[in-house]
Protein backbone atom coordinates (compact mmCIF):
# COMPACT_ATOMS: atom_id res chain seq x y z
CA UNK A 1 0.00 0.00 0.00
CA UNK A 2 1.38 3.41 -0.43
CA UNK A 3 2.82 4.82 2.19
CA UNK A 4 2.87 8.94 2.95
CA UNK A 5 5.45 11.10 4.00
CA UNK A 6 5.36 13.19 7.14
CA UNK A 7 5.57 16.27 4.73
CA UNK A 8 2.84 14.92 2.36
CA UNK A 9 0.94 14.03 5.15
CA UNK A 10 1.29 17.56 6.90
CA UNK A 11 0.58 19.22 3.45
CA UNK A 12 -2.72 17.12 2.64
CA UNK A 13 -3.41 18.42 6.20
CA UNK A 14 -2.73 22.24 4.88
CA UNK A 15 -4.59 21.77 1.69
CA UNK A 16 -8.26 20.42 3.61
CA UNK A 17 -7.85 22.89 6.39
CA UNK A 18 -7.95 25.88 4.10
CA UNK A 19 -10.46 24.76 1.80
CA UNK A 20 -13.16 27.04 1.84
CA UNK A 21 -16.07 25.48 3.20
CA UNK A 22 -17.08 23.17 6.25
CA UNK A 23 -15.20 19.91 4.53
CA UNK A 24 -16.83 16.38 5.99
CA UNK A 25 -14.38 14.27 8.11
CA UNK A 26 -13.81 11.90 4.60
CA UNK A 27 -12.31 14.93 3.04
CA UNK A 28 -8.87 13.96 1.45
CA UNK A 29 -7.07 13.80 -1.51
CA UNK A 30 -7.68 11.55 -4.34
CA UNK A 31 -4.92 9.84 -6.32
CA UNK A 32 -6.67 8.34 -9.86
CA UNK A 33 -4.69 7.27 -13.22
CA UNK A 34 -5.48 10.12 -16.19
CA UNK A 35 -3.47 8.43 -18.81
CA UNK A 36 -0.77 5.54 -19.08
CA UNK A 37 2.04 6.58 -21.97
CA UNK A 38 5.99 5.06 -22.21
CA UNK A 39 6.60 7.13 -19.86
CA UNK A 40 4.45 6.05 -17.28
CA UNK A 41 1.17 7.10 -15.77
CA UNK A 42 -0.22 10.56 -15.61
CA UNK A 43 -1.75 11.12 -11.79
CA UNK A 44 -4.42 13.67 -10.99
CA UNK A 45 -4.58 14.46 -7.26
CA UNK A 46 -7.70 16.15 -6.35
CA UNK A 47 -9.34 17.08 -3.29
CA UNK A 48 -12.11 15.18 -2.81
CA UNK A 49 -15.19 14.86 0.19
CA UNK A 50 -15.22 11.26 0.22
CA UNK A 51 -14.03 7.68 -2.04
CA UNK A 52 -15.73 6.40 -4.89
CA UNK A 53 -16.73 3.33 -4.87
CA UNK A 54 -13.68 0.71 -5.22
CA UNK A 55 -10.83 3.14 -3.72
CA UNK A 56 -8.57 2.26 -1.43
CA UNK A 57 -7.84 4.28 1.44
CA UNK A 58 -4.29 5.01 3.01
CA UNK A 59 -4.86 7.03 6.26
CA UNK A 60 -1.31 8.80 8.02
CA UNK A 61 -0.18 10.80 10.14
CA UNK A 62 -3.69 12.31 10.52
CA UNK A 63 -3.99 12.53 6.00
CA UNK A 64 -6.46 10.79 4.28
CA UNK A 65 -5.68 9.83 0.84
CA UNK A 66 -8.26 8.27 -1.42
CA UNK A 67 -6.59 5.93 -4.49
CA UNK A 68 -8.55 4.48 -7.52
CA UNK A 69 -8.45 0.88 -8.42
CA UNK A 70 -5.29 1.41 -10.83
CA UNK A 71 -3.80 4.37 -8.80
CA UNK A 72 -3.44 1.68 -5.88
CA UNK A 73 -2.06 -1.45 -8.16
CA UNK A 74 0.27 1.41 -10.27
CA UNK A 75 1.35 2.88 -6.23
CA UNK A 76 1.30 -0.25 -3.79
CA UNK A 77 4.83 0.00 -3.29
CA UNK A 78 5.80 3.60 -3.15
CA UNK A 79 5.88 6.25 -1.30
CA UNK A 80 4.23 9.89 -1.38
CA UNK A 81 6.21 13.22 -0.99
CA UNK A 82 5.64 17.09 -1.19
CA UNK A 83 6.62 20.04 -0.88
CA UNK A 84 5.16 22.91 -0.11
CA UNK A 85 6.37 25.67 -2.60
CA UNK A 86 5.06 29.73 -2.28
CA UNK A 87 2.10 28.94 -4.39
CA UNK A 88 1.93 25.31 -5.32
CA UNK A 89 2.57 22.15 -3.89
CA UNK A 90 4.84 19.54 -5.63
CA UNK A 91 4.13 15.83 -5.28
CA UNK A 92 6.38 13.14 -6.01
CA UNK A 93 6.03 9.36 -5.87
CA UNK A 94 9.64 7.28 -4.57
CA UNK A 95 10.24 3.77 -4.12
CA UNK A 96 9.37 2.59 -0.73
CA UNK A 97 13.07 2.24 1.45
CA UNK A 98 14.50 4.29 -1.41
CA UNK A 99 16.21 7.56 -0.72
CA UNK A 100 14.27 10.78 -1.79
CA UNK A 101 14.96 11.32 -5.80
CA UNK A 102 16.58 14.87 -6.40
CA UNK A 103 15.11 15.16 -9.88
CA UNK A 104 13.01 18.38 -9.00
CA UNK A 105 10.93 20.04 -12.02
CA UNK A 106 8.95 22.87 -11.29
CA UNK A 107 5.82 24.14 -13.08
């Protein structure tokens, strides 16, 4: 199962705590497959209010992330960064006992 970083897990935090309105305790953020290529699979993250049917659900360090069917096969041994940037937030998925890859690319 994927496994969150205490960064990801403290941004996830930031990102449902200043949503807007009164978010239900299910809040998190979603992790789904957009598109598979040579490269390897597109992810959308969104912020969702609860799972769709079929997701798995990795809960730590107080984050909730929701992951499709694919998302979870595609992420069951990795692990989930971020960080935190001025106006963004930059995800990145590392193997699991791995050391942090430095390949940063910023949008």
């Amino acid at each position: 199962m994927l496994a969150l970083t205490q960064d990801a897990a403290e941004v996830i935090r930031n990102i449902v705590d200043t949503a807007e309105e009164e978010l239900p305790d299910e809040t998190g953020l979603r992790i789904a497959t957009e598109s598979m290529d040579a490269e390897g699979a597109q992810l959308a993250i969104t912020v969702v209010e609860g799972p769709e049917a079929g997701d798995a659900k990795v809960e730590e360090h107080g984050a909730t992330v929701y992951l499709s069917t694919s998302a979870a096969e595609l992420l069951d041994d990795k692990v989930l960064d971020a960080q935190a940037h001025d106006d963004h937030v930059h995800f990145t998925i590392g193997e699991q006992g791995a050391e942090p890859s430095s390949n940063e690319h910023h949008h």
